[in-house]
C-alpha atoms as a PDB file:
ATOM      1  CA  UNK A   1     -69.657  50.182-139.388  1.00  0.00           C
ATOM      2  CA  UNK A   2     -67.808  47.381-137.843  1.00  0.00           C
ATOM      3  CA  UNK A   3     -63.975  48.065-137.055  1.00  0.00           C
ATOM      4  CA  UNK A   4     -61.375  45.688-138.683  1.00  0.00           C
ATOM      5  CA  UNK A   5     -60.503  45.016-134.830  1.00  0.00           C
ATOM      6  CA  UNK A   6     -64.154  43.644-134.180  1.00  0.00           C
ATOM      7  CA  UNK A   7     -64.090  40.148-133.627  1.00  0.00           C
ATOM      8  CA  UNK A   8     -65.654  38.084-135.979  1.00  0.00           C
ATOM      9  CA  UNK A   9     -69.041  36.447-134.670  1.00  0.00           C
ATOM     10  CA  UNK A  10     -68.406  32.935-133.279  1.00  0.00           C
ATOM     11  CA  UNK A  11     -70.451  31.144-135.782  1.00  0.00           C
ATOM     12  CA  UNK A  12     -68.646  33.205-138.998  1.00  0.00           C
ATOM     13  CA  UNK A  13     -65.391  32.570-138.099  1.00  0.00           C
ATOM     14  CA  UNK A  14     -66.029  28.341-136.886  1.00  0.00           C
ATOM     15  CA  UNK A  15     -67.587  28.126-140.568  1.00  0.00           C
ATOM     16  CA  UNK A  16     -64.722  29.379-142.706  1.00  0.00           C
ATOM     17  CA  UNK A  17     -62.407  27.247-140.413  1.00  0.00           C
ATOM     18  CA  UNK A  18     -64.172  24.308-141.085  1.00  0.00           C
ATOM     19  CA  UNK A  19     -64.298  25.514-144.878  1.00  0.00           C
ATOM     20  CA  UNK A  20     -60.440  25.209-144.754  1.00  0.00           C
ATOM     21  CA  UNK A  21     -60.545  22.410-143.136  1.00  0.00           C
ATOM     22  CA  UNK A  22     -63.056  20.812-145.791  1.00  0.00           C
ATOM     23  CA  UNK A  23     -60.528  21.971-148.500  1.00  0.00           C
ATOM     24  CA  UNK A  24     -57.207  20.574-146.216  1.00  0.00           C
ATOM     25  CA  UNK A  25     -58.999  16.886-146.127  1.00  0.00           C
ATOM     26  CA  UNK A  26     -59.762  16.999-149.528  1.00  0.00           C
ATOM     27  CA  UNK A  27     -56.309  18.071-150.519  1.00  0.00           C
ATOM     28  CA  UNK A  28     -54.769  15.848-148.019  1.00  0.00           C
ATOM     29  CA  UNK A  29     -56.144  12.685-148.800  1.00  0.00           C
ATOM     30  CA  UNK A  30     -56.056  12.566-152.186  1.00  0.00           C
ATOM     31  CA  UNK A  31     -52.095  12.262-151.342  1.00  0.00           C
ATOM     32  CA  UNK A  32     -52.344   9.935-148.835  1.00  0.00           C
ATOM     33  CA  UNK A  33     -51.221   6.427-150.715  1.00  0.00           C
ATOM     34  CA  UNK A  34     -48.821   4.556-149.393  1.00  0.00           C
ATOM     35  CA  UNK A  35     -45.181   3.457-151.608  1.00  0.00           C
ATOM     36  CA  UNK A  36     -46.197  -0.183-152.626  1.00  0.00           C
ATOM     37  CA  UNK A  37     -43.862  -2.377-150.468  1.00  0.00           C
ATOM     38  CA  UNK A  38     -42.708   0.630-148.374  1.00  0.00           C
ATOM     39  CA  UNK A  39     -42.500  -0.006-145.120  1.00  0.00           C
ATOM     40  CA  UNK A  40     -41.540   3.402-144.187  1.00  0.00           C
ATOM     41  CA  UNK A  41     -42.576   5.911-146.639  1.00  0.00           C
ATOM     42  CA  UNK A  42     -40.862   9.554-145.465  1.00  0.00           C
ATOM     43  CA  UNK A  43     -39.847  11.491-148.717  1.00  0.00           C
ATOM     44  CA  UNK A  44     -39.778  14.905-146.606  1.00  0.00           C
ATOM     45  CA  UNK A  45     -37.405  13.464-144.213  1.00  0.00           C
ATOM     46  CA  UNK A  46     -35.615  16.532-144.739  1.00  0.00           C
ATOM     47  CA  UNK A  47     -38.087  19.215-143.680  1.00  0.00           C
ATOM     48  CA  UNK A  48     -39.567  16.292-141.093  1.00  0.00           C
ATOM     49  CA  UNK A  49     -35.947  16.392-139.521  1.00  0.00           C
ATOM     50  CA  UNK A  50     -36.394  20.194-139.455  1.00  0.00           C
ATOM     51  CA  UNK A  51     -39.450  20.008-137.531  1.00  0.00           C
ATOM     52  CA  UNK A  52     -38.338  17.495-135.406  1.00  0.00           C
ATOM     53  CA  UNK A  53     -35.353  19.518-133.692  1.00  0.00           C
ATOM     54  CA  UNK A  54     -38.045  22.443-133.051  1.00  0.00           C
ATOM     55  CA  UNK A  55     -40.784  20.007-131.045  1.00  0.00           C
ATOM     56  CA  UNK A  56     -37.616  18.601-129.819  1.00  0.00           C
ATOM     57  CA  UNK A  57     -36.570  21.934-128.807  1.00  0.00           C
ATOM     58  CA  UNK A  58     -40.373  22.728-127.472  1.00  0.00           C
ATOM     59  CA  UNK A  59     -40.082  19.544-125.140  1.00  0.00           C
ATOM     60  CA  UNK A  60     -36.721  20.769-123.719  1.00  0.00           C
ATOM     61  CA  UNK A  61     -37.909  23.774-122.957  1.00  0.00           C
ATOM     62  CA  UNK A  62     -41.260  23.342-121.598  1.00  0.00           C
ATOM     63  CA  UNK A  63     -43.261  19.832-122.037  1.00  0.00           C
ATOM     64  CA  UNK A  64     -40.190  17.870-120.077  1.00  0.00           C
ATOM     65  CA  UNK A  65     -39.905  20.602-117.385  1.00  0.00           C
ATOM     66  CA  UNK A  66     -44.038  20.666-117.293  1.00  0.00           C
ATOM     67  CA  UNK A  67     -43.801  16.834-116.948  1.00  0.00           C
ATOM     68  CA  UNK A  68     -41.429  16.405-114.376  1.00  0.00           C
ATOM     69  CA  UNK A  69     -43.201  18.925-112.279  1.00  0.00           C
ATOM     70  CA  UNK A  70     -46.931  16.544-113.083  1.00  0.00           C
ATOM     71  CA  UNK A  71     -44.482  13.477-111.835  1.00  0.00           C
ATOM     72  CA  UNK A  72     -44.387  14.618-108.347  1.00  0.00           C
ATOM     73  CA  UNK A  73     -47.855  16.108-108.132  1.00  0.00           C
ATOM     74  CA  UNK A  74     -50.014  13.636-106.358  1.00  0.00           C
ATOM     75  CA  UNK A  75     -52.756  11.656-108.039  1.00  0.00           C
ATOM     76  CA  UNK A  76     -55.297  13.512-105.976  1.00  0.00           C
ATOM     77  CA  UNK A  77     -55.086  16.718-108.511  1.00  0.00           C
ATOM     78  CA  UNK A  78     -53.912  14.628-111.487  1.00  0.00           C
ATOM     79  CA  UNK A  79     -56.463  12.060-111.887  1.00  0.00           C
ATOM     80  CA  UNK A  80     -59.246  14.669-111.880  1.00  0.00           C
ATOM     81  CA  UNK A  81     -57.878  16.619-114.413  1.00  0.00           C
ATOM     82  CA  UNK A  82     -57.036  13.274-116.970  1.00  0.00           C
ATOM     83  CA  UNK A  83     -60.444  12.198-115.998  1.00  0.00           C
ATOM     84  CA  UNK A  84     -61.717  15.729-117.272  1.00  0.00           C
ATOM     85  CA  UNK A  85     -59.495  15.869-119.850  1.00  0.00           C
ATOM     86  CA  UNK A  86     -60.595  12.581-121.575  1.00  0.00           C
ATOM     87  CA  UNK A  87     -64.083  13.308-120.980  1.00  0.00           C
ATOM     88  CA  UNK A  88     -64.517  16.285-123.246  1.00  0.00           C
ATOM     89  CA  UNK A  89     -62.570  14.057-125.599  1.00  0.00           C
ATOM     90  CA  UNK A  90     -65.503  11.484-125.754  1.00  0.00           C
ATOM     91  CA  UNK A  91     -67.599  13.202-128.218  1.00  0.00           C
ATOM     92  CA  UNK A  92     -65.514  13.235-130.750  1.00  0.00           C
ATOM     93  CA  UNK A  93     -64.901   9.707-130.547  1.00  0.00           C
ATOM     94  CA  UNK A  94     -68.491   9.232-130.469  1.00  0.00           C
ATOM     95  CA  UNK A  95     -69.102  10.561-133.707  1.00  0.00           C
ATOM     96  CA  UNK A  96     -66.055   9.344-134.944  1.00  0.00           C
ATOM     97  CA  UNK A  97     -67.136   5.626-134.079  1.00  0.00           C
ATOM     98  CA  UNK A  98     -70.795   6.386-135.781  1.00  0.00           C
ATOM     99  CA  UNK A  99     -68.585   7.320-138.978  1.00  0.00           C
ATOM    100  CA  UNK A 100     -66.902   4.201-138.543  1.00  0.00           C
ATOM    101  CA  UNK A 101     -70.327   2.086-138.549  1.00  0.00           C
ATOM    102  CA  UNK A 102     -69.233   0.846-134.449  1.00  0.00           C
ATOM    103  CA  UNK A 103     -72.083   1.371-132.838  1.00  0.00           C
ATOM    104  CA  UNK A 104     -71.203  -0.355-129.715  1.00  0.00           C
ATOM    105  CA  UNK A 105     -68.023   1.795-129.645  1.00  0.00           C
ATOM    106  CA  UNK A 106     -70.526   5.480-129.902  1.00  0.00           C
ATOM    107  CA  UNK A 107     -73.082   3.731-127.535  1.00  0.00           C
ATOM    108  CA  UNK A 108     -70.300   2.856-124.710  1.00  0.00           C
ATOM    109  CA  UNK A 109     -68.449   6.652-125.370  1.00  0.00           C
ATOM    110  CA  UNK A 110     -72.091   8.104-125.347  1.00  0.00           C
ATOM    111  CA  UNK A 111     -73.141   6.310-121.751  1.00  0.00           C
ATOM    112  CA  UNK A 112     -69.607   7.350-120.261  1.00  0.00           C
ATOM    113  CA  UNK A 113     -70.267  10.928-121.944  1.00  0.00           C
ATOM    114  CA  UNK A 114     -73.592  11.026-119.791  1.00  0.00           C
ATOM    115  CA  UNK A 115     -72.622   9.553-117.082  1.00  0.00           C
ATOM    116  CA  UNK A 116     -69.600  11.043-116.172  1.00  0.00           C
ATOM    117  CA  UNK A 117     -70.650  14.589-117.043  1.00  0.00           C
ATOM    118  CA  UNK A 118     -73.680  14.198-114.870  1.00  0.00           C
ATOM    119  CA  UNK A 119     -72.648  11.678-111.403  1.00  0.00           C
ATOM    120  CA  UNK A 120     -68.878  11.877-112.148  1.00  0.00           C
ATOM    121  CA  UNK A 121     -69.295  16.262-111.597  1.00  0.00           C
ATOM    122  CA  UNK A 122     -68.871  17.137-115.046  1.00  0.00           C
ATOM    123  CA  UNK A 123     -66.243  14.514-115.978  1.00  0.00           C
ATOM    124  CA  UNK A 124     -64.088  15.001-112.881  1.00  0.00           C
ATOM    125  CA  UNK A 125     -64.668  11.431-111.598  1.00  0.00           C
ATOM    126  CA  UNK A 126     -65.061   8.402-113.491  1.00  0.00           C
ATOM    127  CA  UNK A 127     -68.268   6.350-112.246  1.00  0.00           C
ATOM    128  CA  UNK A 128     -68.506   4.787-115.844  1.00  0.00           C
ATOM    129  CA  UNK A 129     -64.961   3.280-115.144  1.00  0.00           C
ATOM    130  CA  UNK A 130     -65.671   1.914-112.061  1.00  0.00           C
ATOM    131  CA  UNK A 131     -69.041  -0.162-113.100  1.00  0.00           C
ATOM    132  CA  UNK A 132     -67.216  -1.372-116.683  1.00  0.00           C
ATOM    133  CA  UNK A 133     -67.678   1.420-119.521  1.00  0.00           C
ATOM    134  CA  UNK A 134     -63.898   1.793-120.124  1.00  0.00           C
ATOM    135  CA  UNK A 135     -63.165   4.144-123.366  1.00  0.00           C
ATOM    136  CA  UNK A 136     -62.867   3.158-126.562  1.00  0.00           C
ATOM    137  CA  UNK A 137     -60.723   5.426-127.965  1.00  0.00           C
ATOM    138  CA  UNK A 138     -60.547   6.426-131.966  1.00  0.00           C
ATOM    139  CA  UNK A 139     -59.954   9.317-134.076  1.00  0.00           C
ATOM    140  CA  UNK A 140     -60.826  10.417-137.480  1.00  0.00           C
ATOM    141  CA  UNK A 141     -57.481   9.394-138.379  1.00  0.00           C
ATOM    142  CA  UNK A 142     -58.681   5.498-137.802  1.00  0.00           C
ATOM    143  CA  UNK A 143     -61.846   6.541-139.427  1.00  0.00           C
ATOM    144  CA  UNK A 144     -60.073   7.667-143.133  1.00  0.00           C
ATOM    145  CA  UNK A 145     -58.800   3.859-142.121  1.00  0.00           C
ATOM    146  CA  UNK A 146     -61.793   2.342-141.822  1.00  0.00           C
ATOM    147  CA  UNK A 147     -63.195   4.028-144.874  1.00  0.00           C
ATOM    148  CA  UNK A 148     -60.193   2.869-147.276  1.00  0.00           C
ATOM    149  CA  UNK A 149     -57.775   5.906-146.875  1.00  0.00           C
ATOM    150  CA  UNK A 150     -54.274   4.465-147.383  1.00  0.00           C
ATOM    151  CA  UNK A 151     -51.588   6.002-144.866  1.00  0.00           C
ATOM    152  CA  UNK A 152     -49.394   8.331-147.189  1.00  0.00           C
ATOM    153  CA  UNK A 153     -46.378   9.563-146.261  1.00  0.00           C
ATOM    154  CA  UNK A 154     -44.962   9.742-143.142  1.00  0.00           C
ATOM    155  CA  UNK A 155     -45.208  13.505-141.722  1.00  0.00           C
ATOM    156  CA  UNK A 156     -44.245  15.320-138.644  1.00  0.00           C
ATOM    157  CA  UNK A 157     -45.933  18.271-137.682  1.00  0.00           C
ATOM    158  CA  UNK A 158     -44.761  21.294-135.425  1.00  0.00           C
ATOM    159  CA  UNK A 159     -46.301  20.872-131.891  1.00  0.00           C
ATOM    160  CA  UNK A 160     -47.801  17.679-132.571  1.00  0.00           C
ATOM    161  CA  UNK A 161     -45.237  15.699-133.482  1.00  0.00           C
ATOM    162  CA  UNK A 162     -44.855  12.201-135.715  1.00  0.00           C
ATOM    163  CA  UNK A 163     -47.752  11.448-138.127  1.00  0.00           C
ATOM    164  CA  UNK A 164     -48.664  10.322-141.575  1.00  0.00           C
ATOM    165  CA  UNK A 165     -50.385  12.539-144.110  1.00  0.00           C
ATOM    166  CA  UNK A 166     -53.786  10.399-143.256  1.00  0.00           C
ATOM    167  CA  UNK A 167     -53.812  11.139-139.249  1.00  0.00           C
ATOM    168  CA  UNK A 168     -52.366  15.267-140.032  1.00  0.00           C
ATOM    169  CA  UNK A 169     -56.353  15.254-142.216  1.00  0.00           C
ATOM    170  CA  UNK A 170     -57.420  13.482-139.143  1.00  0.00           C
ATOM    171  CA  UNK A 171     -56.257  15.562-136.407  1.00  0.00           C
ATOM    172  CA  UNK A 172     -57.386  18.815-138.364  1.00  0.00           C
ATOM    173  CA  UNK A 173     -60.608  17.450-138.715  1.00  0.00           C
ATOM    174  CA  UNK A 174     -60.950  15.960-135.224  1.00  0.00           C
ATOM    175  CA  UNK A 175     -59.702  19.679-134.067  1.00  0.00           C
ATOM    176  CA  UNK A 176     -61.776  21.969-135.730  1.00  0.00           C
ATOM    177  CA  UNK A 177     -65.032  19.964-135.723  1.00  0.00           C
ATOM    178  CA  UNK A 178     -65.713  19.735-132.186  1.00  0.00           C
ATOM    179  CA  UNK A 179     -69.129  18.167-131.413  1.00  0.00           C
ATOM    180  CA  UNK A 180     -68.277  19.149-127.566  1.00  0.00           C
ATOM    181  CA  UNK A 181     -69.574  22.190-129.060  1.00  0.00           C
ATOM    182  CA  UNK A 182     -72.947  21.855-129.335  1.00  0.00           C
ATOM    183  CA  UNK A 183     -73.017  19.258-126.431  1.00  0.00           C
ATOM    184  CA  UNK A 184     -70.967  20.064-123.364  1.00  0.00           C
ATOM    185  CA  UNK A 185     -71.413  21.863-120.185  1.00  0.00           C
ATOM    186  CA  UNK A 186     -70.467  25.811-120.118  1.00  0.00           C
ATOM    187  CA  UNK A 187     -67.639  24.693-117.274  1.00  0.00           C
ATOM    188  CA  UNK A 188     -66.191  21.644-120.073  1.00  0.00           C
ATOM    189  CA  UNK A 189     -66.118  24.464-122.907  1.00  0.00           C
ATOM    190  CA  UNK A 190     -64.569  26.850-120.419  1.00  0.00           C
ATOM    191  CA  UNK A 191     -61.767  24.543-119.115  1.00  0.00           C
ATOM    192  CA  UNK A 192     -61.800  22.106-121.786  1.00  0.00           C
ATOM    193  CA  UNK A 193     -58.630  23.577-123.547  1.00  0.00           C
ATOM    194  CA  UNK A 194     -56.495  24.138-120.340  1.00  0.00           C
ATOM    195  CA  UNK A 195     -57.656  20.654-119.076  1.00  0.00           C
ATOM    196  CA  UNK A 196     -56.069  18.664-122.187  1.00  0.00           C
ATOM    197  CA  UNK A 197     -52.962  21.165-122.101  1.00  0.00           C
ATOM    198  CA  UNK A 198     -52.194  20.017-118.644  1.00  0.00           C
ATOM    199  CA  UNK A 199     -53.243  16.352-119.476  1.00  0.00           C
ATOM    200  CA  UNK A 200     -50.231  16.456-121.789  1.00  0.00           C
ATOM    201  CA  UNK A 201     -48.186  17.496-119.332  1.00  0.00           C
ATOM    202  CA  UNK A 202     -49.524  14.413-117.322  1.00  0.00           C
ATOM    203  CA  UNK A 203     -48.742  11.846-120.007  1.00  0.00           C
ATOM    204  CA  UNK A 204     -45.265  13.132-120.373  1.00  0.00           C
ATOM    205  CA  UNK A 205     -44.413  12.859-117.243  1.00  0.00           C
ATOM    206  CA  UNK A 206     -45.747   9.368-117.166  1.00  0.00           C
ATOM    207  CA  UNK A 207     -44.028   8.273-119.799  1.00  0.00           C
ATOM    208  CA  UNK A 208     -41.176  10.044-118.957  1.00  0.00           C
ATOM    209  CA  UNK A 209     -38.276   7.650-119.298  1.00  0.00           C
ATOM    210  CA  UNK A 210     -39.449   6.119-122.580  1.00  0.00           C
ATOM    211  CA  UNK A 211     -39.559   9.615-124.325  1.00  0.00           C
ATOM    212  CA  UNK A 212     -36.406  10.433-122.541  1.00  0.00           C
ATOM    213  CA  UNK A 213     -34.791   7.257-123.801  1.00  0.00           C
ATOM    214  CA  UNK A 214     -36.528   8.087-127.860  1.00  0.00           C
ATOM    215  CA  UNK A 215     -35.773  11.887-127.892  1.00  0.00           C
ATOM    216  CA  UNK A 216     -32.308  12.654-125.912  1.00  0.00           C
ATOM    217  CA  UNK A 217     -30.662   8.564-125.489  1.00  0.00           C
ATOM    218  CA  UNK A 218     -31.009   7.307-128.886  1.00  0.00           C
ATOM    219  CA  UNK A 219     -28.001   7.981-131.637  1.00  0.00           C
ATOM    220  CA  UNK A 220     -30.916   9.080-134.304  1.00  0.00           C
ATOM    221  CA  UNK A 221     -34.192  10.518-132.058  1.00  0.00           C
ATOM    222  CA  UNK A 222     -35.585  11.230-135.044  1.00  0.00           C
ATOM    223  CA  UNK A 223     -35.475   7.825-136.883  1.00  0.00           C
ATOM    224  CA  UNK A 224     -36.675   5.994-133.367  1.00  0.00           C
ATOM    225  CA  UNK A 225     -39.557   8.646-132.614  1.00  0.00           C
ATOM    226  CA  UNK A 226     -40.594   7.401-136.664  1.00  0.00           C
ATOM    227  CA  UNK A 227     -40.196   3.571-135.962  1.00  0.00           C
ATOM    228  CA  UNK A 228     -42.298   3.797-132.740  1.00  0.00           C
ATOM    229  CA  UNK A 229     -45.112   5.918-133.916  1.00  0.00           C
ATOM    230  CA  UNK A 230     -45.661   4.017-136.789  1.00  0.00           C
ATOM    231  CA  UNK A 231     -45.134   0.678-135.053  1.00  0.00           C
ATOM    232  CA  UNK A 232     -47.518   1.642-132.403  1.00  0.00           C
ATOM    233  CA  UNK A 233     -50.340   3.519-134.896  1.00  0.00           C
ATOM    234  CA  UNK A 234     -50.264   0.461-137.426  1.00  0.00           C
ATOM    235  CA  UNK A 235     -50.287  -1.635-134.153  1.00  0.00           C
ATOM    236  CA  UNK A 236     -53.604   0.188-132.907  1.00  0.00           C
ATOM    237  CA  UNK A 237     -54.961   0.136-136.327  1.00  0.00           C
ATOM    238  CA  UNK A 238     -54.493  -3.411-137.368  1.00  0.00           C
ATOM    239  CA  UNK A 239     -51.938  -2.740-140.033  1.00  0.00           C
ATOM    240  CA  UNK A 240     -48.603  -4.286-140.786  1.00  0.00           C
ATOM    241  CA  UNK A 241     -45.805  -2.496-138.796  1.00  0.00           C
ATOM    242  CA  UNK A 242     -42.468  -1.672-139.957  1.00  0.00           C
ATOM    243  CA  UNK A 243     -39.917  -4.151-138.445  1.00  0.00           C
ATOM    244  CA  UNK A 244     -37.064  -2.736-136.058  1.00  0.00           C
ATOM    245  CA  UNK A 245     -35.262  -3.375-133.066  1.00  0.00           C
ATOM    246  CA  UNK A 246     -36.910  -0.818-131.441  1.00  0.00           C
ATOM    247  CA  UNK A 247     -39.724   0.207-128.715  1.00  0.00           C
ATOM    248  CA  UNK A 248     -41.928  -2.303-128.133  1.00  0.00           C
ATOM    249  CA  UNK A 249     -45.637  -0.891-128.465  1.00  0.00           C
ATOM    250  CA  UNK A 250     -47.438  -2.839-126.400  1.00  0.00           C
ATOM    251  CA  UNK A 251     -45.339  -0.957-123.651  1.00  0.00           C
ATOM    252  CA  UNK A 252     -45.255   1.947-124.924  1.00  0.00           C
ATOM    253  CA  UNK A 253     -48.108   5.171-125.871  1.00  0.00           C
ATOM    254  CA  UNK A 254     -47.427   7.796-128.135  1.00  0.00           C
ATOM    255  CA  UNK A 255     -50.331   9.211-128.752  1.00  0.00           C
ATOM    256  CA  UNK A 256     -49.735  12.610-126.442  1.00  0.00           C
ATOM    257  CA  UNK A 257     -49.951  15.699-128.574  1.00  0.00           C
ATOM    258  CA  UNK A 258     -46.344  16.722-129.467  1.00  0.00           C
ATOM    259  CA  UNK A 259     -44.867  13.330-130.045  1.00  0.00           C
ATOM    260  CA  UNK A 260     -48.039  11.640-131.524  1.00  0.00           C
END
């Protein structure tokens, strides 16, 4: 007889997570319609404000310290692990671009997949890079896009940061179905997880001043980290951004984990 402190076989407990997960997309995008004429469409600005001082909280306490500290590390250790980091990204955004009918988008990730895993030393070095097969990045969040799914409301979540309802279904999905499972090295499953964690730290601390100046200069952090992310993902996207005198986002990159 199994003991309640067994650990659930691998393969039992990824299927009821991506059984919730099934049921949290479903759920989630039937809500996700925009306000007509809203430009900025946040009608839990009072529980987003909520979660707002705690990942500001979380970034005072660790992610700014953590990215001051990648700052001053030399690019000889960082650019390894970024190049790592964004490698075990790529299947996702393989199948991701499939879903989105761009094949040339899942054919370039696929060749820097191979590539890179294989002559760059498991995704340590970018040889893709250097003869032209730059990323082309995506997320299920652009694929809900593609297919139709409006935006919804605009959401932030703890740890992650500013979203709409459409990107939350399409970070749970991108997070829980993983096709770096089934195709990765042993050494990218191992380290894949403490690889991104410090790639965040990375990205902060090169964008440090322009989170600085959105989460600790700004009279309202809350109501300039909203304008920017949503200028910037409508930007990426090819939608119709909310007008501000703000960040610009062509300078500017907020898709780091915690303030995305």
């Amino acid at each position: 007889m199994f003991s309640m402190l067994t650990p659930l076989p691998r393969r039992i407990v990824s299927g009821a997570s991506r059984a919730v997960a099934v049921v949290g997309v479903v759920a989630l995008a039937a809500c996700a319609t925009s306000q007509p004429g809203a430009e900025i469409n946040d009608p839990y600005e009072t529980t987003n404000r909520q979660i707002h001082a705690f990942n500001k909280g979380l970034d005072s306490a660790l992610l700014r310290p953590a990215g001051q500290i990648a700052a001053a590390t030399p690019d000889e250790i960082t650019v390894p692990i970024t190049n790592f980091a964004d490698n075990v990204g790529l299947p996702g955004m393989v199948a991701n671009g499939l879903l989105q009918a761009d094949i040339g988008g899942a054919a370039t990730n696929t060749m820097r997949f191979l590539i890179n895993t294989t002559i760059g030393v498991g995704g340590l070095f970018d040889p893709a890079g250097a003869i032209g097969l730059t990323e082309e990045s995506t997320d299920f969040g652009e694929t809900l896009a593609v297919w139709g799914v409006g935006e919804g409301a605009y959401v932030e979540l703890p740890v992650f940061g500013p979203s709409t309802q459409r990107d939350a279904v399409g970070t749970l999905v991108d997070l829980v179905f993983d096709p770096l499972d089934h195709v990765g090295t042993v050494p990218q499953l191992d380290y894949g997880t403490a690889t991104r964690a410090a790639d965040l730290a990375i990205t902060r601390g090169r964008l440090f001043d322009t989170i600085d100046g959105v989460l600790y200069d700004s009279a309202d952090s809350y109501a300039q980290a909203r304008i920017a992310y949503l200028q910037n993902r409508r930007f990426e996207l090819g939608e119709e951004a909310p007008q501000a005198d703000v960040i610009d986002p062509f300078a500017s990159d907020f898709s780091l984990e915690g303030f995305e």
